[in-house]
C-alpha atoms as a PDB file:
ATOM      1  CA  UNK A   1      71.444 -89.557 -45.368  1.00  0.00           C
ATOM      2  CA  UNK A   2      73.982 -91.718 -43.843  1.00  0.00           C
ATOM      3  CA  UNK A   3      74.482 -92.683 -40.046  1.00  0.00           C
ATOM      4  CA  UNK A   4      77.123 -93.904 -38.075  1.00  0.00           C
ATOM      5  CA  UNK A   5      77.138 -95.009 -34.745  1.00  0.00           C
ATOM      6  CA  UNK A   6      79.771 -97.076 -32.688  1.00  0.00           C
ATOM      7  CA  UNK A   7      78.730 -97.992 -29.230  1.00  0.00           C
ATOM      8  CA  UNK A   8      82.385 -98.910 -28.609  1.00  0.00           C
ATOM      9  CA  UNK A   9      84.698 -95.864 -30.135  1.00  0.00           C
ATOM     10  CA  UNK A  10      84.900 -93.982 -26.973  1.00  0.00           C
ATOM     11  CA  UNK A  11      85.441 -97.034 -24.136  1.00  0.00           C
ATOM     12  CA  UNK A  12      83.297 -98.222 -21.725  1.00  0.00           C
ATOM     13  CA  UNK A  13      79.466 -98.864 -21.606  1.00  0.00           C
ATOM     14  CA  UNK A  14      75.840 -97.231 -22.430  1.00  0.00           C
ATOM     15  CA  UNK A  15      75.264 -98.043 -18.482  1.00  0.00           C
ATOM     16  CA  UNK A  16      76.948 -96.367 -16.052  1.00  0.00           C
ATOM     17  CA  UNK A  17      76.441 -92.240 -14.948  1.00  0.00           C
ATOM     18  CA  UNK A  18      80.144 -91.744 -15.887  1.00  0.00           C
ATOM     19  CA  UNK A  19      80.079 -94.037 -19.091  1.00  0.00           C
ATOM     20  CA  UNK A  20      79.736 -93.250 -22.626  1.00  0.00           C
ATOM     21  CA  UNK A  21      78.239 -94.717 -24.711  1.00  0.00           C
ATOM     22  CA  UNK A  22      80.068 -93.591 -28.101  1.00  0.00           C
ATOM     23  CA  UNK A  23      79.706 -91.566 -30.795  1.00  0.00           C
ATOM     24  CA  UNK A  24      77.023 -91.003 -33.350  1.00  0.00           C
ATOM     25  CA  UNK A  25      78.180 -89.805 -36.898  1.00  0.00           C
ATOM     26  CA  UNK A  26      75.295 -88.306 -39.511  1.00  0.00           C
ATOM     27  CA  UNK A  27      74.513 -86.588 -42.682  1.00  0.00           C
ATOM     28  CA  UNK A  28      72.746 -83.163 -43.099  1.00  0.00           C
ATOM     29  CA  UNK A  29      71.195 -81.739 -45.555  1.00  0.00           C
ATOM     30  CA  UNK A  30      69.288 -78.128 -46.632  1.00  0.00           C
ATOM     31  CA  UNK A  31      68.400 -75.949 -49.062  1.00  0.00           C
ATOM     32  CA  UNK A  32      67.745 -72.362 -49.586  1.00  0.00           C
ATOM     33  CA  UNK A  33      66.240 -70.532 -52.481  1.00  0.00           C
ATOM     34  CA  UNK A  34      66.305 -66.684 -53.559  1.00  0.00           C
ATOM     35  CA  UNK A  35      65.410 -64.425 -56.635  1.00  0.00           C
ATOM     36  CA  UNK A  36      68.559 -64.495 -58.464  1.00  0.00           C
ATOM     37  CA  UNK A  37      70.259 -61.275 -59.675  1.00  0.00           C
ATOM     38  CA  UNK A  38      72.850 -62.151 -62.287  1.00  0.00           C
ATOM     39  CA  UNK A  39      72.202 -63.369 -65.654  1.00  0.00           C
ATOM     40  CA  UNK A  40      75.073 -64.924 -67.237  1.00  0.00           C
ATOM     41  CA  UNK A  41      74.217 -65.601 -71.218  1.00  0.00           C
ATOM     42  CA  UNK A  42      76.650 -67.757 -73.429  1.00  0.00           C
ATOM     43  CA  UNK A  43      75.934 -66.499 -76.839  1.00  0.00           C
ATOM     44  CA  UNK A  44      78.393 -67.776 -80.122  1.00  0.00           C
ATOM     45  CA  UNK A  45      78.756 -66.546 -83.617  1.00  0.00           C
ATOM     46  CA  UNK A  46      79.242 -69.213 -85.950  1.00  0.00           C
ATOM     47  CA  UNK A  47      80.437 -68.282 -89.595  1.00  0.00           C
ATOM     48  CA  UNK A  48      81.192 -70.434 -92.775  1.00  0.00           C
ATOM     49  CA  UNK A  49      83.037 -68.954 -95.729  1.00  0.00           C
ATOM     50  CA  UNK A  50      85.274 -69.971 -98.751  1.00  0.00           C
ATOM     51  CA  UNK A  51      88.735 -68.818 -96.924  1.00  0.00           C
ATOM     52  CA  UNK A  52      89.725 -68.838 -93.421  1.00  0.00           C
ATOM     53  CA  UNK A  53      90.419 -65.232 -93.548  1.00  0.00           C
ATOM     54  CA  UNK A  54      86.768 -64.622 -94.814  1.00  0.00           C
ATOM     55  CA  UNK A  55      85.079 -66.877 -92.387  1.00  0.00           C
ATOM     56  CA  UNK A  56      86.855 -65.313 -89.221  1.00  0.00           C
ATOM     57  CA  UNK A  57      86.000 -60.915 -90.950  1.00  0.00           C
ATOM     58  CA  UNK A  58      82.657 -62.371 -90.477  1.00  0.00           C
ATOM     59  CA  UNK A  59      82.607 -63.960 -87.258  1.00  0.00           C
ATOM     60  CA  UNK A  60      84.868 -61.313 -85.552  1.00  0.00           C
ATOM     61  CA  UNK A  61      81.944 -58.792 -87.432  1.00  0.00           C
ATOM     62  CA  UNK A  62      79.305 -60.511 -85.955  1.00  0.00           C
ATOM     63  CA  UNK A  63      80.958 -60.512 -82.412  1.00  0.00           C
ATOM     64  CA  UNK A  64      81.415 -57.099 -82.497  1.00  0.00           C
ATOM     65  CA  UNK A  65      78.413 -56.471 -83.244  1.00  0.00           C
ATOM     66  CA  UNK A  66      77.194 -58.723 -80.729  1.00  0.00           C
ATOM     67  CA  UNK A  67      79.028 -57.103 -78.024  1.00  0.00           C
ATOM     68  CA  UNK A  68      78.380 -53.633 -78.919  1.00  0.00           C
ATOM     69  CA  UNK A  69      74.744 -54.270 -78.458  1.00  0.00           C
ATOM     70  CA  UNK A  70      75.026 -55.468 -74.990  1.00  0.00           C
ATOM     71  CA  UNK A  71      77.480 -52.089 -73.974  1.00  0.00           C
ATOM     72  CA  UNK A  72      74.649 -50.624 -75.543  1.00  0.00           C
ATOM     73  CA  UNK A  73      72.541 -51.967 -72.136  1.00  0.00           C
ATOM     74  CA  UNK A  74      75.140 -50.794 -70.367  1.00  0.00           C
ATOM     75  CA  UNK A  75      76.857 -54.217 -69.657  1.00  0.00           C
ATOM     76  CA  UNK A  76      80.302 -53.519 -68.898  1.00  0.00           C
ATOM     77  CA  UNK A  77      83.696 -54.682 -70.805  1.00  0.00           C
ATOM     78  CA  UNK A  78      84.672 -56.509 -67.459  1.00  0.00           C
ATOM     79  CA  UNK A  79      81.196 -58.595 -67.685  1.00  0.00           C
ATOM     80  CA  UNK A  80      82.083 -59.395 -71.368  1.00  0.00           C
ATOM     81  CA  UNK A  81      84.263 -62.624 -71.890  1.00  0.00           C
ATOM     82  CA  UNK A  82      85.538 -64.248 -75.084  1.00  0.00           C
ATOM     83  CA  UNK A  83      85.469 -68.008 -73.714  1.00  0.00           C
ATOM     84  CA  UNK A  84      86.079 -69.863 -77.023  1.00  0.00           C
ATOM     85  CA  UNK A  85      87.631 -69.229 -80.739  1.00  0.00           C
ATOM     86  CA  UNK A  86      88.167 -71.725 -83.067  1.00  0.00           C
ATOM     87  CA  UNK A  87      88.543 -71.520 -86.938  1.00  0.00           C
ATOM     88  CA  UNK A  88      88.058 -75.235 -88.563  1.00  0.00           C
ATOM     89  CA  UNK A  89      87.941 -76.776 -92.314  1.00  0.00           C
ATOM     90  CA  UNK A  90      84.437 -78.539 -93.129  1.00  0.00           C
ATOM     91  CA  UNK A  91      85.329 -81.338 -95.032  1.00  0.00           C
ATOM     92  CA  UNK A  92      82.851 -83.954 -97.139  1.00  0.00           C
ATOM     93  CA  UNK A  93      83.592 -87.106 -99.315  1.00  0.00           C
ATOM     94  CA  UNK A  94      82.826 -87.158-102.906  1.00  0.00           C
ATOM     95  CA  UNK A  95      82.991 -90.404-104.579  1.00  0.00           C
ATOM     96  CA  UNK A  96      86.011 -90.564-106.843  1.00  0.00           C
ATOM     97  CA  UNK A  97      87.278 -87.428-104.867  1.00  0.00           C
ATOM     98  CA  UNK A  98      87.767 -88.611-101.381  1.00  0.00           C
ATOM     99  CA  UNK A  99      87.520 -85.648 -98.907  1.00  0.00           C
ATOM    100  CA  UNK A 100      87.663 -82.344 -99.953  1.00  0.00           C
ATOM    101  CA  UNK A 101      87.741 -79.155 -98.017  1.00  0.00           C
ATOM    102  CA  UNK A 102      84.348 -77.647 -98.808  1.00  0.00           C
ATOM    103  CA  UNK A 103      85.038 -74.436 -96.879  1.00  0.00           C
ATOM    104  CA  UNK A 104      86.063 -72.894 -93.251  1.00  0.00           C
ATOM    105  CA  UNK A 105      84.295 -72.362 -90.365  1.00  0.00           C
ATOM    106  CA  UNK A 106      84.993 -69.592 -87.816  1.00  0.00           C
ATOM    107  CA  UNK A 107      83.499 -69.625 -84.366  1.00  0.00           C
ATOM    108  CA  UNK A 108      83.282 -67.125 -81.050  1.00  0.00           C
ATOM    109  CA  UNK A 109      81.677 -67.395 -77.972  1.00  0.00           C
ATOM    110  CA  UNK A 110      81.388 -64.859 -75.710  1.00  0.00           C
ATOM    111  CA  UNK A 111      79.826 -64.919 -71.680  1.00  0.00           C
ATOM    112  CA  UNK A 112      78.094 -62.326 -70.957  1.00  0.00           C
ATOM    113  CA  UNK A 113      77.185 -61.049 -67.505  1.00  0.00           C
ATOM    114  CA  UNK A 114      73.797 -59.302 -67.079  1.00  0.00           C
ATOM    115  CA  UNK A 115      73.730 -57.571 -63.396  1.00  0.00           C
ATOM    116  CA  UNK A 116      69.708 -56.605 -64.249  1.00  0.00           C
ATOM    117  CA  UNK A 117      67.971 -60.186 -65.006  1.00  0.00           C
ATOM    118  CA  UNK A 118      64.658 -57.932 -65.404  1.00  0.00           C
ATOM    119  CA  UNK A 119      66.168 -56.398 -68.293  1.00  0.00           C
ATOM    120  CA  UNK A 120      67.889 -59.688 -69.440  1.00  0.00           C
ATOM    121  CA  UNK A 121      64.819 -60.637 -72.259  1.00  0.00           C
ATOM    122  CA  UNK A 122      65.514 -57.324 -74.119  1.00  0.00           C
ATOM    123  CA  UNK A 123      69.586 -57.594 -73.931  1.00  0.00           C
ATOM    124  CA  UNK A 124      69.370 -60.818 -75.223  1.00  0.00           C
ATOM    125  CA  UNK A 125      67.095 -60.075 -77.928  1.00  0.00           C
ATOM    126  CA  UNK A 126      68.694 -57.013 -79.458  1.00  0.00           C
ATOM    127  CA  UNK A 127      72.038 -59.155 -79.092  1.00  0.00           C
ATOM    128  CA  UNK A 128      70.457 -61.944 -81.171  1.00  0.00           C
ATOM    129  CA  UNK A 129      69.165 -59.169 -83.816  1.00  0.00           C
ATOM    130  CA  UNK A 130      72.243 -57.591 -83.927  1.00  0.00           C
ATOM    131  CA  UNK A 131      74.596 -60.820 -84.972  1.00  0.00           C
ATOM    132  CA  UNK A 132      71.665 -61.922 -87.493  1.00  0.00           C
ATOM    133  CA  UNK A 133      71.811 -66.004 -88.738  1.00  0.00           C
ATOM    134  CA  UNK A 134      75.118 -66.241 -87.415  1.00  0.00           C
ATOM    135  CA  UNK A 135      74.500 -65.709 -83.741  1.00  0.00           C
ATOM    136  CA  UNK A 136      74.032 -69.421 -81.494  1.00  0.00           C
ATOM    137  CA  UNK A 137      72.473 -68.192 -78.289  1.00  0.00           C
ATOM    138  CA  UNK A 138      73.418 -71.494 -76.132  1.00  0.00           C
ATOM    139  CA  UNK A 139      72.360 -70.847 -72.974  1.00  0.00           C
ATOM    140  CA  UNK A 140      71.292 -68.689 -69.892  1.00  0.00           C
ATOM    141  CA  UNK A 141      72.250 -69.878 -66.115  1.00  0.00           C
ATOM    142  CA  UNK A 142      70.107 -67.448 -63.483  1.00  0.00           C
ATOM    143  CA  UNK A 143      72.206 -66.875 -60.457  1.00  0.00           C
ATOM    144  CA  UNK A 144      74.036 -64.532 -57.919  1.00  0.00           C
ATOM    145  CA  UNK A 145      76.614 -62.351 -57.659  1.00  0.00           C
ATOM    146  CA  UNK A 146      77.582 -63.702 -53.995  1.00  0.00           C
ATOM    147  CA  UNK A 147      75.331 -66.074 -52.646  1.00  0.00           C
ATOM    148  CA  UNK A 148      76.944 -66.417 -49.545  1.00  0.00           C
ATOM    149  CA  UNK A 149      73.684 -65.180 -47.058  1.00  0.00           C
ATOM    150  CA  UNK A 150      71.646 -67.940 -49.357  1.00  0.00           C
ATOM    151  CA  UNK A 151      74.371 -70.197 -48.375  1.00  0.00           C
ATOM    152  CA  UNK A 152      74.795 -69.740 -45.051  1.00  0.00           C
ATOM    153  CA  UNK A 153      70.740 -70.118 -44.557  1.00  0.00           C
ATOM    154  CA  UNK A 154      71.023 -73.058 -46.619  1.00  0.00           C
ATOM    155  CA  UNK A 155      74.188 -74.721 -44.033  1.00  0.00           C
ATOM    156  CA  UNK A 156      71.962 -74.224 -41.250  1.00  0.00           C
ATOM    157  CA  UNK A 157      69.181 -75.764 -42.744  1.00  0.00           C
ATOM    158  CA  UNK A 158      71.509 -78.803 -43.384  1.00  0.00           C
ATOM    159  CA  UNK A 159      72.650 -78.625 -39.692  1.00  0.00           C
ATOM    160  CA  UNK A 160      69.488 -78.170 -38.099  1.00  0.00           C
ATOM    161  CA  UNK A 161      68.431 -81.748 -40.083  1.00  0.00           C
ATOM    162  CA  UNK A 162      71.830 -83.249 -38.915  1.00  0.00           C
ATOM    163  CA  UNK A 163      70.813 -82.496 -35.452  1.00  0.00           C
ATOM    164  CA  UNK A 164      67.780 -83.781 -35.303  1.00  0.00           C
ATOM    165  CA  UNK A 165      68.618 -87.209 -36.681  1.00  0.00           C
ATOM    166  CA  UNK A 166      71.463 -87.270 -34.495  1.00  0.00           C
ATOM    167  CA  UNK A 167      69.163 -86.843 -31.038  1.00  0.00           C
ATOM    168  CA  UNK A 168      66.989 -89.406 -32.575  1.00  0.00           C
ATOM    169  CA  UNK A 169      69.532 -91.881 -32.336  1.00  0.00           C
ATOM    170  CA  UNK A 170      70.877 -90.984 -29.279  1.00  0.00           C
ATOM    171  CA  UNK A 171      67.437 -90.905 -27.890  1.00  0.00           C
ATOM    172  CA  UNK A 172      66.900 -94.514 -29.183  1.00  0.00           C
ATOM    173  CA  UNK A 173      70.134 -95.682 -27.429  1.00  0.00           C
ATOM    174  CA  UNK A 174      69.015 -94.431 -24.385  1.00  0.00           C
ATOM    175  CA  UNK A 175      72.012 -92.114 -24.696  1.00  0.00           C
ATOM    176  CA  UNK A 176      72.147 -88.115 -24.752  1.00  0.00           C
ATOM    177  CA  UNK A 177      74.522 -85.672 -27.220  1.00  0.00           C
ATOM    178  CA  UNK A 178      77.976 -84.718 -25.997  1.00  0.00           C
ATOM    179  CA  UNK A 179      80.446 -82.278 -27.582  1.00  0.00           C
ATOM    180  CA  UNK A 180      80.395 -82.065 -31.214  1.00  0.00           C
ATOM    181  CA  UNK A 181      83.810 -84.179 -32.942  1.00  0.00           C
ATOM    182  CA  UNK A 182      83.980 -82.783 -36.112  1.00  0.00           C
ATOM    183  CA  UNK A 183      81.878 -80.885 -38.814  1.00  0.00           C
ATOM    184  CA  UNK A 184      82.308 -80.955 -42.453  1.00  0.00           C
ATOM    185  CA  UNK A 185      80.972 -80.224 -45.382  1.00  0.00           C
ATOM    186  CA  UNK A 186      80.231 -82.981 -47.959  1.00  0.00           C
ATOM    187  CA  UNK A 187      82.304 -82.251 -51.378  1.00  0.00           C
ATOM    188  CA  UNK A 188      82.338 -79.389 -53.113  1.00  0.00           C
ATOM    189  CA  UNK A 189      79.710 -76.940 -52.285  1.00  0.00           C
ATOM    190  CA  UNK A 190      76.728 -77.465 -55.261  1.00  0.00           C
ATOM    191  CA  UNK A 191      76.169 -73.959 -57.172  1.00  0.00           C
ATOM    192  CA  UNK A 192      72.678 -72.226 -57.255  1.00  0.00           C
ATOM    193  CA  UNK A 193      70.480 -74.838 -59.307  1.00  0.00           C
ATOM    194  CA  UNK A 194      68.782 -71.926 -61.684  1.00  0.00           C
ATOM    195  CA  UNK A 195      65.030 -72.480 -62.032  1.00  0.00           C
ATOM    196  CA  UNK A 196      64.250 -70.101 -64.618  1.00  0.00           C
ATOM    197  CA  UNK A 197      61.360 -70.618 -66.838  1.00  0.00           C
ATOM    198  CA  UNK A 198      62.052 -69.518 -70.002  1.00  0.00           C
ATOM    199  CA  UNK A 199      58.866 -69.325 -73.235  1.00  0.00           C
ATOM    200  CA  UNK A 200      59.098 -68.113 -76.510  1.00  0.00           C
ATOM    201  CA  UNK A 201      56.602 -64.941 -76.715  1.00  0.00           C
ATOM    202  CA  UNK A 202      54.374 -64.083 -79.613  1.00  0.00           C
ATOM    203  CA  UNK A 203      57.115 -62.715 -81.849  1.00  0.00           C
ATOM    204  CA  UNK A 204      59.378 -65.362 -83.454  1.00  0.00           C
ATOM    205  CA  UNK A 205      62.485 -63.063 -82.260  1.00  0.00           C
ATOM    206  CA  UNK A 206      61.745 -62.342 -78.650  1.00  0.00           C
ATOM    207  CA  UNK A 207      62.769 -64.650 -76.003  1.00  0.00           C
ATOM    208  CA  UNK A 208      60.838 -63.865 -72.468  1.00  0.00           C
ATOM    209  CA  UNK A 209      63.195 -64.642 -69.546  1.00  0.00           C
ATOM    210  CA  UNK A 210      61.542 -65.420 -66.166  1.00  0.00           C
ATOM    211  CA  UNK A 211      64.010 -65.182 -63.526  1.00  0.00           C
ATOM    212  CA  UNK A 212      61.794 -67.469 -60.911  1.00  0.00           C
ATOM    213  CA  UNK A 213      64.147 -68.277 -57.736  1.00  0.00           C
ATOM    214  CA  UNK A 214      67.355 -70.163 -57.638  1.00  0.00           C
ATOM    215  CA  UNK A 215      68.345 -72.745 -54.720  1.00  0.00           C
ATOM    216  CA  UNK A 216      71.575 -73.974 -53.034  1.00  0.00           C
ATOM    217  CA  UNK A 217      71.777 -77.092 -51.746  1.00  0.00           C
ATOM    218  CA  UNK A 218      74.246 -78.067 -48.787  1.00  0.00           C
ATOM    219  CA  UNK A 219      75.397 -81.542 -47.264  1.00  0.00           C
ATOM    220  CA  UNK A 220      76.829 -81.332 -44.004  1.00  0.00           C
ATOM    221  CA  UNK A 221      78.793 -84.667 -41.767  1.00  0.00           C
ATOM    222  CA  UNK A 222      78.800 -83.931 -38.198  1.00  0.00           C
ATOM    223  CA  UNK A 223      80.080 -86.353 -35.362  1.00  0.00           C
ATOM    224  CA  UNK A 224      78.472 -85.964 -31.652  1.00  0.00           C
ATOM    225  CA  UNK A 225      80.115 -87.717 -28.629  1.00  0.00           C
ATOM    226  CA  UNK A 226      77.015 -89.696 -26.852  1.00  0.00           C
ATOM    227  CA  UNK A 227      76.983 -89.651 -23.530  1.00  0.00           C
ATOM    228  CA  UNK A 228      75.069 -91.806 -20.847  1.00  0.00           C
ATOM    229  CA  UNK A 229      71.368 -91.324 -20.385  1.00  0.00           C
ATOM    230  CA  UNK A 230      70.305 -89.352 -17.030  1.00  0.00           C
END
């Protein structure tokens, strides 16, 4: 947390019933946590093959089939995004060869929004089964759709803290809190921090998603005007 105070920004002297003493300048900060209600999964198909042509059949197969088994769950095509395709050459050196092109690699990934986290263990795994050995399931963030009242509880929080350091300080200055200066919020706002616990059940193919809750963390800078002790 940092503090600022300057006995001398606003004139005069701490004594004195008209005088002021300055101003006193601190850091906030708060949190607020909720159960999260959007899953959003990042799931790839990677495919190698002879040909480029043959490596991206199969990887535009496998994302097909991918996709059409989250639809299936009723995701839908707005909450499906293709967010990378690439197509590259693998390449290895053979002695008295050099490097050779060995074959071609094809690659999707697709983000998938899932607006029922309860139900996110069994989307995932029938989107897994459905793209077989080619599917790379990289990732699940647990979040919210708007998390602007876990926000907002989460800025007061972070003010309430600001206050109370401030009145410390004027306290120990013999001083009291004037008007408020100026309020802002410290960089960009962080995102929901997803705590999810995730554990691999008793079948090798099922994945058991646990949403848990997710927090937001804000940083608030507020100046106070300090004002002469009664």
């Amino acid at each position: 947390m940092a503090t600022a105070y300057d006995a001398g920004k606003a004139g005069g002297s701490p004594t004195g019933s008209n005088a002021s003493p300055g101003t006193v300048r601190v850091s906030g900060a708060g949190s607020a946590e909720a159960a999260p209600d959007l899953a959003v999964v990042s799931i790839g198909v990677e495919c190698r093959a002879d040909s480029v042509g043959q490596a991206y059949a199969r990887a535009g197969t496998g994302s097909d089939a991918v996709t059409a088994s989250f639809r299936r769950h009723g995701v839908a095509d707005s909450d499906i995004r293709t967010s990378g395709l690439n197509v590259r050459a693998e390449l290895a050196w053979r002695e008295g060869e050099g490097q050779r092109v060995t074959g071609y690699v094809a690659a999707s990934i697709l983000t998938v929004k899932l607006r029922d986290p309860g139900s996110a263990s069994a989307a995932i795994s029938e989107a897994v089964e459905a793209g077989g050995n080619d599917v790379r399931l990289n990732g699940v963030e647990l979040t919210f759709s708007d998390d602007a009242a876990v926000r907002a509880r989460a800025r007061e929080a972070a003010w309430l803290d600001a206050l109370s350091t401030a009145t410390q300080y004027a306290q120990l200055a013999s001083a009291r809190l004037g008007r408020v200066l100026s309020v802002s919020e410290d960089g960009p706002a962080r995102g929901p921090v997803p705590l999810p616990r995730m554990q691999r059940a008793a079948a090798v193919d099922s994945l058991s998603v646990e949403a848990g809750n997710s927090v937001v963390d804000v940083a608030v800078t507020v100046e106070w005007e300090l004002l002469a002790g009664a």
